[in-house]
C-alpha atoms as a PDB file:
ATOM      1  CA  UNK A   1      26.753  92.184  44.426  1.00  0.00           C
ATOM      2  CA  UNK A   2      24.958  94.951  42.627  1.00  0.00           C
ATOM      3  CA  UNK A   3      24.841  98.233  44.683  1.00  0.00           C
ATOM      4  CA  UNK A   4      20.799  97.661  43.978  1.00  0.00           C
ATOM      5  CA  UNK A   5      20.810  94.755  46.946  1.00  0.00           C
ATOM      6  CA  UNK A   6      19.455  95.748  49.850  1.00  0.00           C
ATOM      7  CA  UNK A   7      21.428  93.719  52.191  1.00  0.00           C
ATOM      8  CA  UNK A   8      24.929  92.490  51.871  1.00  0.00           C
ATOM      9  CA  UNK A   9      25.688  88.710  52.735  1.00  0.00           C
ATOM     10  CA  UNK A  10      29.112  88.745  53.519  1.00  0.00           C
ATOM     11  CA  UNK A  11      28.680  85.648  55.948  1.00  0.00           C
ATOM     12  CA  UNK A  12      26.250  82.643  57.435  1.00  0.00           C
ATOM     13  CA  UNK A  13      23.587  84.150  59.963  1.00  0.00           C
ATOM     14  CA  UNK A  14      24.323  81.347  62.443  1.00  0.00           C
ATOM     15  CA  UNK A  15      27.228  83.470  63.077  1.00  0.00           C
ATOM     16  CA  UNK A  16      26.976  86.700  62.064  1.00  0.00           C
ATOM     17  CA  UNK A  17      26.408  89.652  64.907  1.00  0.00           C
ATOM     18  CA  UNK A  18      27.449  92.415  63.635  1.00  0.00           C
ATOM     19  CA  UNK A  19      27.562  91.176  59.757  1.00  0.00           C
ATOM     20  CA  UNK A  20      24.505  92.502  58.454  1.00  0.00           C
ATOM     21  CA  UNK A  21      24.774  95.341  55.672  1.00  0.00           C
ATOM     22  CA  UNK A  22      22.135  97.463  54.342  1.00  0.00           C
ATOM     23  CA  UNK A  23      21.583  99.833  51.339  1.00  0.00           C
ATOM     24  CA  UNK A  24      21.356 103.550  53.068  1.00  0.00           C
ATOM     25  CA  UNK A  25      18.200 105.119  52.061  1.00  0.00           C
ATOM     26  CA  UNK A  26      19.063 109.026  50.204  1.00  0.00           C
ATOM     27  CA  UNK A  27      17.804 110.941  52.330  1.00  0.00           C
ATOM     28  CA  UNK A  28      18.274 109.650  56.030  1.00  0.00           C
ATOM     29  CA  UNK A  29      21.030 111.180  58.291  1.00  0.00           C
ATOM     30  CA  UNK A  30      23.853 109.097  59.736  1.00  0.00           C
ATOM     31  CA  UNK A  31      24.685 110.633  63.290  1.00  0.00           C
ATOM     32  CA  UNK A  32      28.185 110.561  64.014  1.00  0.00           C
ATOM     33  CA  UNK A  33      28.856 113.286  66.735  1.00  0.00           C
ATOM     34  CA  UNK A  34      25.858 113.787  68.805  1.00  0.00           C
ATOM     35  CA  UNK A  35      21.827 113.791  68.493  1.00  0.00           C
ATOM     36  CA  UNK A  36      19.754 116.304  65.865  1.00  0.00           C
ATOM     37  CA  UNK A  37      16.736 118.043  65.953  1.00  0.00           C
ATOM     38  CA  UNK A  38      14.755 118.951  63.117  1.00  0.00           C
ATOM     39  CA  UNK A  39      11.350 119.543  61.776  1.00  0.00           C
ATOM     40  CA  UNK A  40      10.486 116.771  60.042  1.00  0.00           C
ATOM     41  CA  UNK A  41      10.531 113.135  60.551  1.00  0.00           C
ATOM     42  CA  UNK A  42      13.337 110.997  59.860  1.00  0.00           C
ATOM     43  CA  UNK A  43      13.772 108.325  57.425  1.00  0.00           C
ATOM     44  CA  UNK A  44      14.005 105.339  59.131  1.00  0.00           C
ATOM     45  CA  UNK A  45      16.584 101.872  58.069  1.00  0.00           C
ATOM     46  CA  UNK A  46      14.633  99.725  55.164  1.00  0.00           C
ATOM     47  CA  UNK A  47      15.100  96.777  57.173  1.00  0.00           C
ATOM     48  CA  UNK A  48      12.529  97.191  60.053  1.00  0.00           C
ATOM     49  CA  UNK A  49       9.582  97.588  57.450  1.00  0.00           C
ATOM     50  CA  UNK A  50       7.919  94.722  55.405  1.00  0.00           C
ATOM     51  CA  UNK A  51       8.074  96.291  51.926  1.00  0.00           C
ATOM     52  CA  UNK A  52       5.013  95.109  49.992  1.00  0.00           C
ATOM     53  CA  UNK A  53       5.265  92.183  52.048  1.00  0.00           C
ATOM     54  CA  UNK A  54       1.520  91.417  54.011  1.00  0.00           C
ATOM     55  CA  UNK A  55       2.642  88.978  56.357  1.00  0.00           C
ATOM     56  CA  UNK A  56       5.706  88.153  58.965  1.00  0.00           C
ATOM     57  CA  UNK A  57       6.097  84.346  59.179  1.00  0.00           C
ATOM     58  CA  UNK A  58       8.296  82.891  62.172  1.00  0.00           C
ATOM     59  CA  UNK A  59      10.485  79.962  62.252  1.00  0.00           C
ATOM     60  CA  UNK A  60      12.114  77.596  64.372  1.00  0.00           C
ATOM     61  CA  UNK A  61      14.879  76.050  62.837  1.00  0.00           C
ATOM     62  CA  UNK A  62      17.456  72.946  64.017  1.00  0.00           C
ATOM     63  CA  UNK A  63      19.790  71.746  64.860  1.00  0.00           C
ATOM     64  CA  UNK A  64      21.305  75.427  66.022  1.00  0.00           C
ATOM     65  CA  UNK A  65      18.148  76.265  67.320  1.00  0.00           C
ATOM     66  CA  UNK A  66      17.720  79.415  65.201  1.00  0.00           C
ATOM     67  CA  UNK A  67      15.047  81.519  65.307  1.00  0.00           C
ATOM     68  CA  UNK A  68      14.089  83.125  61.793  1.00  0.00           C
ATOM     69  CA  UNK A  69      11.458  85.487  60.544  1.00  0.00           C
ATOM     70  CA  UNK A  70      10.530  85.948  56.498  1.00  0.00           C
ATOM     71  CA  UNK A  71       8.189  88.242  54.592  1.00  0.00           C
ATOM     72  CA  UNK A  72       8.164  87.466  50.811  1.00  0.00           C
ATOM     73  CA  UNK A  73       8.305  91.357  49.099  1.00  0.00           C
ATOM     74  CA  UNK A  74       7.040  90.381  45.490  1.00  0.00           C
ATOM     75  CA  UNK A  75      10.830  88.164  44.399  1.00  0.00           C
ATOM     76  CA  UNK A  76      12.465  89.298  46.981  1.00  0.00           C
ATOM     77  CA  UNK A  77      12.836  87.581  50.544  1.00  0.00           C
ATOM     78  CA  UNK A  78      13.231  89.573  53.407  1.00  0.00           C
ATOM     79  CA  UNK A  79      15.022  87.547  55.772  1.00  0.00           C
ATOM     80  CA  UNK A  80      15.807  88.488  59.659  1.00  0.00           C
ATOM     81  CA  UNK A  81      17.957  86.263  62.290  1.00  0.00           C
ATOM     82  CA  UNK A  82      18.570  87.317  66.148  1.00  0.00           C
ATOM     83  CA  UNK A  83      21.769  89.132  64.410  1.00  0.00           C
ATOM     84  CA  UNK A  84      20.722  90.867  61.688  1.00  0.00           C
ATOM     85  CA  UNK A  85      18.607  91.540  58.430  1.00  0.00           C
ATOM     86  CA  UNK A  86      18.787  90.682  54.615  1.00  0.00           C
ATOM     87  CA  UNK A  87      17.231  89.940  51.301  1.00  0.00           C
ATOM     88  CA  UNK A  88      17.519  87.177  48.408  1.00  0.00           C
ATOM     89  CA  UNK A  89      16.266  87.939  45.397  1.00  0.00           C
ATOM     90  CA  UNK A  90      14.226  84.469  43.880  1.00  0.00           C
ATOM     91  CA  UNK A  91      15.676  81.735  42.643  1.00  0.00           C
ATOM     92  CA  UNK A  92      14.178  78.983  39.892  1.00  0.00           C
ATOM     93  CA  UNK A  93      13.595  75.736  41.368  1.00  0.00           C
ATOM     94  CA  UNK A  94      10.886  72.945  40.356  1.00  0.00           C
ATOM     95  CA  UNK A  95       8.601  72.786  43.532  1.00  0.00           C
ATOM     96  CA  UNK A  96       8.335  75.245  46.261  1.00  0.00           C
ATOM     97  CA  UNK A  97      10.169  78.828  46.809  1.00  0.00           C
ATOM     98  CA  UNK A  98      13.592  79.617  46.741  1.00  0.00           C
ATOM     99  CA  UNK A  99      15.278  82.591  47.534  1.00  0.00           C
ATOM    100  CA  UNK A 100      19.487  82.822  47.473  1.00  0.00           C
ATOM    101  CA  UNK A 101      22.179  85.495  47.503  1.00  0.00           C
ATOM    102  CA  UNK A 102      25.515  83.853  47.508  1.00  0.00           C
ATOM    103  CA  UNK A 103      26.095  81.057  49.581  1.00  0.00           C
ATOM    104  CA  UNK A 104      23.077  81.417  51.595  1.00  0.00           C
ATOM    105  CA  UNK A 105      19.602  80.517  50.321  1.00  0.00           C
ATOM    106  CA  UNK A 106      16.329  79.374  51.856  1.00  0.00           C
ATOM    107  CA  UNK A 107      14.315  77.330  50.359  1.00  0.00           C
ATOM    108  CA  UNK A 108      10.277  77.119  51.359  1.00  0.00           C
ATOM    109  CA  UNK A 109       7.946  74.337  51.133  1.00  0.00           C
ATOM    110  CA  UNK A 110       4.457  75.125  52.322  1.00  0.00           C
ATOM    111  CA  UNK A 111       5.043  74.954  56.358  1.00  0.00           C
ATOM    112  CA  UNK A 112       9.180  73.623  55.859  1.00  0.00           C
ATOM    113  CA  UNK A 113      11.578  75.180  54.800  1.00  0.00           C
ATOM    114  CA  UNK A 114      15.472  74.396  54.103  1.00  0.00           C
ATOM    115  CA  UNK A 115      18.133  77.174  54.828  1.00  0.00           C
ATOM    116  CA  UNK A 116      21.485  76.717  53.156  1.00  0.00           C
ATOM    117  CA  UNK A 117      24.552  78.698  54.702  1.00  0.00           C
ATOM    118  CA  UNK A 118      28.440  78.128  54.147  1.00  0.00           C
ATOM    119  CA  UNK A 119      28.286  76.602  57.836  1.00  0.00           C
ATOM    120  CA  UNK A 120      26.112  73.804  57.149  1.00  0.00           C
ATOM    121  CA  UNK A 121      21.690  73.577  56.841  1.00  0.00           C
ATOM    122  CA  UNK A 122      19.089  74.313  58.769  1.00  0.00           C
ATOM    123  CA  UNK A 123      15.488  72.868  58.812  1.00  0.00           C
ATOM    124  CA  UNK A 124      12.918  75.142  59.775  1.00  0.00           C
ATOM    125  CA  UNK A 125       9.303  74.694  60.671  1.00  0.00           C
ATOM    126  CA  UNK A 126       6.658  77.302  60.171  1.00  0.00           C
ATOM    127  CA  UNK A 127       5.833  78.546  63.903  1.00  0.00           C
ATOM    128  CA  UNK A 128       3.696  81.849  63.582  1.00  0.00           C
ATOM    129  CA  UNK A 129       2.495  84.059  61.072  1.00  0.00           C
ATOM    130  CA  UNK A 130       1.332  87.927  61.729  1.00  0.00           C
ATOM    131  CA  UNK A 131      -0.488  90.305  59.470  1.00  0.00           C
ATOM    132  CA  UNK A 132       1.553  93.129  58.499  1.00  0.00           C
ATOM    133  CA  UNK A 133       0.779  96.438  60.666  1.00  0.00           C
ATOM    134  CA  UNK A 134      -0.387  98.992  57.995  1.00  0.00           C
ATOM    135  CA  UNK A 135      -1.341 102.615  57.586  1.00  0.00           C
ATOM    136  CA  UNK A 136      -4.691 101.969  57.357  1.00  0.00           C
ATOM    137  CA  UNK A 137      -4.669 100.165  60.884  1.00  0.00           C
ATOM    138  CA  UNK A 138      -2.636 103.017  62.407  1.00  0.00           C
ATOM    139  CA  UNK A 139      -2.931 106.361  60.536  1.00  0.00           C
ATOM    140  CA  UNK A 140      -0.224 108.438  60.380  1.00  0.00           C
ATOM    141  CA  UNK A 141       2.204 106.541  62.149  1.00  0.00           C
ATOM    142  CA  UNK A 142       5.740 105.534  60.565  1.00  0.00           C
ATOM    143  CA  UNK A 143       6.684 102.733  63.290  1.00  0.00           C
ATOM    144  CA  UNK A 144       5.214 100.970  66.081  1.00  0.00           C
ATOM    145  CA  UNK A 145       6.479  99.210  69.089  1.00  0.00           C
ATOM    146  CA  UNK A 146       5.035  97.612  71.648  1.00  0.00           C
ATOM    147  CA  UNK A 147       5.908  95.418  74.973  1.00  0.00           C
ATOM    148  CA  UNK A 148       4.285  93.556  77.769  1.00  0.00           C
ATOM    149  CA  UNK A 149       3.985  93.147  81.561  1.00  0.00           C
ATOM    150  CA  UNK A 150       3.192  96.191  82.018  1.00  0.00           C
ATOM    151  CA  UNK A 151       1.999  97.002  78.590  1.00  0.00           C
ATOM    152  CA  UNK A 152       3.148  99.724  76.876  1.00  0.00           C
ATOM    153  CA  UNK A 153       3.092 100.956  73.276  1.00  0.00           C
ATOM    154  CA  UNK A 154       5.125 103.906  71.189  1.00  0.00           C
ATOM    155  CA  UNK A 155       4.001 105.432  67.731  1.00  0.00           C
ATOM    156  CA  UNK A 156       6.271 107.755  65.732  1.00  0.00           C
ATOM    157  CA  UNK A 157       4.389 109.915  63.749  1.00  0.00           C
ATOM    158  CA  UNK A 158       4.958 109.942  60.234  1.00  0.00           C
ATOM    159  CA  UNK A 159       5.151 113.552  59.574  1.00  0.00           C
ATOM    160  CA  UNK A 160       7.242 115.226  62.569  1.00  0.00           C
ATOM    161  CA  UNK A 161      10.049 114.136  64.953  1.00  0.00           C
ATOM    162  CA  UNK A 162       7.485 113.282  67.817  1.00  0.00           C
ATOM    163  CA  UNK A 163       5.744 110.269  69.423  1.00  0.00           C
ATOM    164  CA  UNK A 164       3.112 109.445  71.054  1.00  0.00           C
ATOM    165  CA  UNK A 165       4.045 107.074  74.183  1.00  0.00           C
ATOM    166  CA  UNK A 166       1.502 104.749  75.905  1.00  0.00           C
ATOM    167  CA  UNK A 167       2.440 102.942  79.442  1.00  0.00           C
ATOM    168  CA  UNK A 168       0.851 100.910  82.094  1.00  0.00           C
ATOM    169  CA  UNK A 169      -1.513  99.655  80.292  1.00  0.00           C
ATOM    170  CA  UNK A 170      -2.984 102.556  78.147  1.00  0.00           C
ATOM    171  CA  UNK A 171      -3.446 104.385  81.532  1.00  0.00           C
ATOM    172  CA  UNK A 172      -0.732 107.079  80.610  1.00  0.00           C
ATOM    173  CA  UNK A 173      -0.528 108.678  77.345  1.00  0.00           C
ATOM    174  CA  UNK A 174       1.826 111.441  75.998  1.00  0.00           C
ATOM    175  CA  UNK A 175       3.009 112.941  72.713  1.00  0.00           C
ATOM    176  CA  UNK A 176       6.407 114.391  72.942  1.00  0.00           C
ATOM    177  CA  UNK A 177       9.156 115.696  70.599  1.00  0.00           C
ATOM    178  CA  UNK A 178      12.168 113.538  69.912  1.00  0.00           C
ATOM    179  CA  UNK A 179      15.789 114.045  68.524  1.00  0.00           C
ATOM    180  CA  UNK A 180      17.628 111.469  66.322  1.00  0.00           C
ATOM    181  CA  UNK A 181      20.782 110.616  68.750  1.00  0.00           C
ATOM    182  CA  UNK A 182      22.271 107.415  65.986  1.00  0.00           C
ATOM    183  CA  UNK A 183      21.198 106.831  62.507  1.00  0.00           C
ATOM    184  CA  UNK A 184      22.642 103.334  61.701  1.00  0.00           C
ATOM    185  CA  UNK A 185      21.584 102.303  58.085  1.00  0.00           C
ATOM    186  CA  UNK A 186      23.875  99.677  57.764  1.00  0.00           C
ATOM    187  CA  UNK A 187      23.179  97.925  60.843  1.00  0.00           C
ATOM    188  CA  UNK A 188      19.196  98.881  60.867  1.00  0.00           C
ATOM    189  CA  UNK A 189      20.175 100.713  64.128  1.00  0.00           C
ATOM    190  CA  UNK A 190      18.456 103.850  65.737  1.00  0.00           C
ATOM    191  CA  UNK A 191      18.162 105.453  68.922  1.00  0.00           C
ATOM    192  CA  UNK A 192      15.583 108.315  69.727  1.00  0.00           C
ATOM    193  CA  UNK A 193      16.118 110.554  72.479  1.00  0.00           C
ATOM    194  CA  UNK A 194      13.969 113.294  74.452  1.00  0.00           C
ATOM    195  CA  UNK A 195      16.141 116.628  74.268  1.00  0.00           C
ATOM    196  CA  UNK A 196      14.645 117.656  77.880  1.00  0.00           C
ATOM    197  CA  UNK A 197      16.696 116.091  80.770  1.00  0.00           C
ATOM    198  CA  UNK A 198      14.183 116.722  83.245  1.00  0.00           C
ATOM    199  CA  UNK A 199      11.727 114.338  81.109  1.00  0.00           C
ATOM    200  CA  UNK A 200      14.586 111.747  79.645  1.00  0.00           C
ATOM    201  CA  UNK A 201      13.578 108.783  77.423  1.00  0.00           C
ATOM    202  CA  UNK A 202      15.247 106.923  74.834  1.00  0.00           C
ATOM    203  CA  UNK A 203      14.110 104.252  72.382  1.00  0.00           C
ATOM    204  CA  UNK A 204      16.129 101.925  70.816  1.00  0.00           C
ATOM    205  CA  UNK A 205      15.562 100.042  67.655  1.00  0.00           C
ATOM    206  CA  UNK A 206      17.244  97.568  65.755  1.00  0.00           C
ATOM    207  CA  UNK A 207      17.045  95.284  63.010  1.00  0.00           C
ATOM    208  CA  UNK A 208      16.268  91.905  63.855  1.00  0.00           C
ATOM    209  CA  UNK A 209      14.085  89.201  64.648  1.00  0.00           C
ATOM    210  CA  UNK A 210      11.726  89.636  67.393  1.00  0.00           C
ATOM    211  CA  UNK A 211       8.904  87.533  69.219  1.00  0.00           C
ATOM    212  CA  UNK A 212       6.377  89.105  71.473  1.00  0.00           C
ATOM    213  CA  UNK A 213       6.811  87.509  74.543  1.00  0.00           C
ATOM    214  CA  UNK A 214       2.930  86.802  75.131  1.00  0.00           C
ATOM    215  CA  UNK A 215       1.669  85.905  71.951  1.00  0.00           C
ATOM    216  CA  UNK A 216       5.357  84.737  69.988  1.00  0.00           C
ATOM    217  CA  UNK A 217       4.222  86.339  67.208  1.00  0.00           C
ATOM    218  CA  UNK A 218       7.107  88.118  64.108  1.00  0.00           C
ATOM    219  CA  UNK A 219       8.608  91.579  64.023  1.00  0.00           C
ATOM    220  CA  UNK A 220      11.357  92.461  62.146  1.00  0.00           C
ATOM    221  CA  UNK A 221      12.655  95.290  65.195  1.00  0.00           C
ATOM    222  CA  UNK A 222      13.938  94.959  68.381  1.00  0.00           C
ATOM    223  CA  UNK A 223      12.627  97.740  70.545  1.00  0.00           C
ATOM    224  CA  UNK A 224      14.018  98.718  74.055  1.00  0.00           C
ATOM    225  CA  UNK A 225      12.486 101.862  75.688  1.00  0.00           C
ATOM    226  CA  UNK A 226      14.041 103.837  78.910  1.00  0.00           C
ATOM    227  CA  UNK A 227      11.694 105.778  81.126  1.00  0.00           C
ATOM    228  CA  UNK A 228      11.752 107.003  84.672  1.00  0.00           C
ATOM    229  CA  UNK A 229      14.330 104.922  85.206  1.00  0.00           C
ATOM    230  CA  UNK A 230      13.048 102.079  83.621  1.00  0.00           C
ATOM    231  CA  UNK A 231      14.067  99.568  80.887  1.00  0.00           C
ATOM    232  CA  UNK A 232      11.432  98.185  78.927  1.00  0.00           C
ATOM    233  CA  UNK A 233      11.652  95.375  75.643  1.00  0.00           C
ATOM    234  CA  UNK A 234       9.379  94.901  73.034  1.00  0.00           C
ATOM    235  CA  UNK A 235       9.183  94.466  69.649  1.00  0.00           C
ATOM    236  CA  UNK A 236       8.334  96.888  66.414  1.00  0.00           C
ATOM    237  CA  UNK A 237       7.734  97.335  62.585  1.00  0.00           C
ATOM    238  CA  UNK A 238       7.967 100.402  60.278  1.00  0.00           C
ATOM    239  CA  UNK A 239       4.971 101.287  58.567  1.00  0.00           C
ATOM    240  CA  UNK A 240       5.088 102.490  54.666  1.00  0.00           C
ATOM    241  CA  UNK A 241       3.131 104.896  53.579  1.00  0.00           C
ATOM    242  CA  UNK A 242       1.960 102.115  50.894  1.00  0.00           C
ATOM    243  CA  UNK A 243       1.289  99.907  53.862  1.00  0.00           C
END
């Protein structure tokens, strides 16, 4: 593989936690020993944005009873399983869309698709599709996530290490500062942390596919927020500045 790929396949997602392999981007900061602070916003793991991608589509796939979610980024497929994130560049086939890096390829067909992985096939139906969350819908934030029951919402901004947190239901609202306790770019892993005990929160994100639990419908991050003694899940997608 050419160090250009932005995901290494080094096994079949049916079996993979913990396989997944990303390109790092230049500038973000890998925390070994502890959280940072610092002025300006992080760069976040490629694989919890869409690219140039404008839609998420969902799958349900058998007989393993995979859940998959796609977003075609000009001939490139992003790909994300419950385990993990990737991308196959296109392939040249006579009917449909196929995408392949190694042994593992998916192949679309309108609303079915085919997935090929050293373990054996899968056959996927389209389940869901989502619009893309974009710049223009939220300005000025970087990533979004959201949960349910209660409802709750948090937007990093895109220019400074702070977010802006929304819970029960829109009826509280704060923006507060953040440090960067892990940078994982290889495993699309990060975990945000408030530096003031007395007001502790953390957010967790990670690469991987997601379903809201209300509507079922595709992010490519996992999102798990801690607050007042509370654990909360949703899901979330980085927002390009393109997007």
């Amino acid at each position: 593989m050419t160090p250009s790929r932005f995901f290494v396949l080094g096994c079949a997602f049916v079996a993979i936690s913990g396989c997944a392999g990303m390109e790092s981007p230049s500038r973000s900061e890998a925390v070994k020993d502890g959280a940072t602070l610092d002025t300006k916003a992080p760069l976040f793991p490629s694989a919890l944005f869409s690219g140039q991608a404008e839609q998420f589509d969902a799958w349900h796939c058998s007989p393993a009873n995979q859940h998959l979610i796609t977003a075609v980024d000009g001939e490139v497929l992003r790909l994300w399983s419950l385990h993990g994130a990737w991308r196959l560049p296109q392939a040249v086939v006579a009917s449909g869309a196929r995408y392949q890096d190694g042994e593992i390829s998916f192949w679309n067909r309108g609303e079915q698709a085919l997935v090929e992985t050293p373990r054996g096939q899968l056959k996927c139906e389209l389940a869901a599709r989502r619009d893309a969350s974009t710049r223009k819908n939220h300005p000025g934030v970087m990533f979004r996530g959201q949960g349910n029951e209660p409802g709750w919402t948090v937007e990093l901004a895109h220019d400074a290490p702070e977010l802006t947190l929304s819970t029960d239901y829109g009826e509280n609202v704060e923006t507060l500062p953040y440090m960067v306790s892990v940078m994982d770019n290889e495993a699309g892993r990060v975990v945000l942390e408030n530096a003031d005990a007395d007001d502790f929160f953390r957010v967790r994100i990670e690469a991987g596919a997601c379903f809201d639990d209300m509507s079922g419908y595709p992010f490519p991050a996992r999102v798990t927020l801690t607050i007042d003694g509370e654990q909360y899940s949703g899901c979330g997608q980085g927002i390009a500045p393109s997007a």
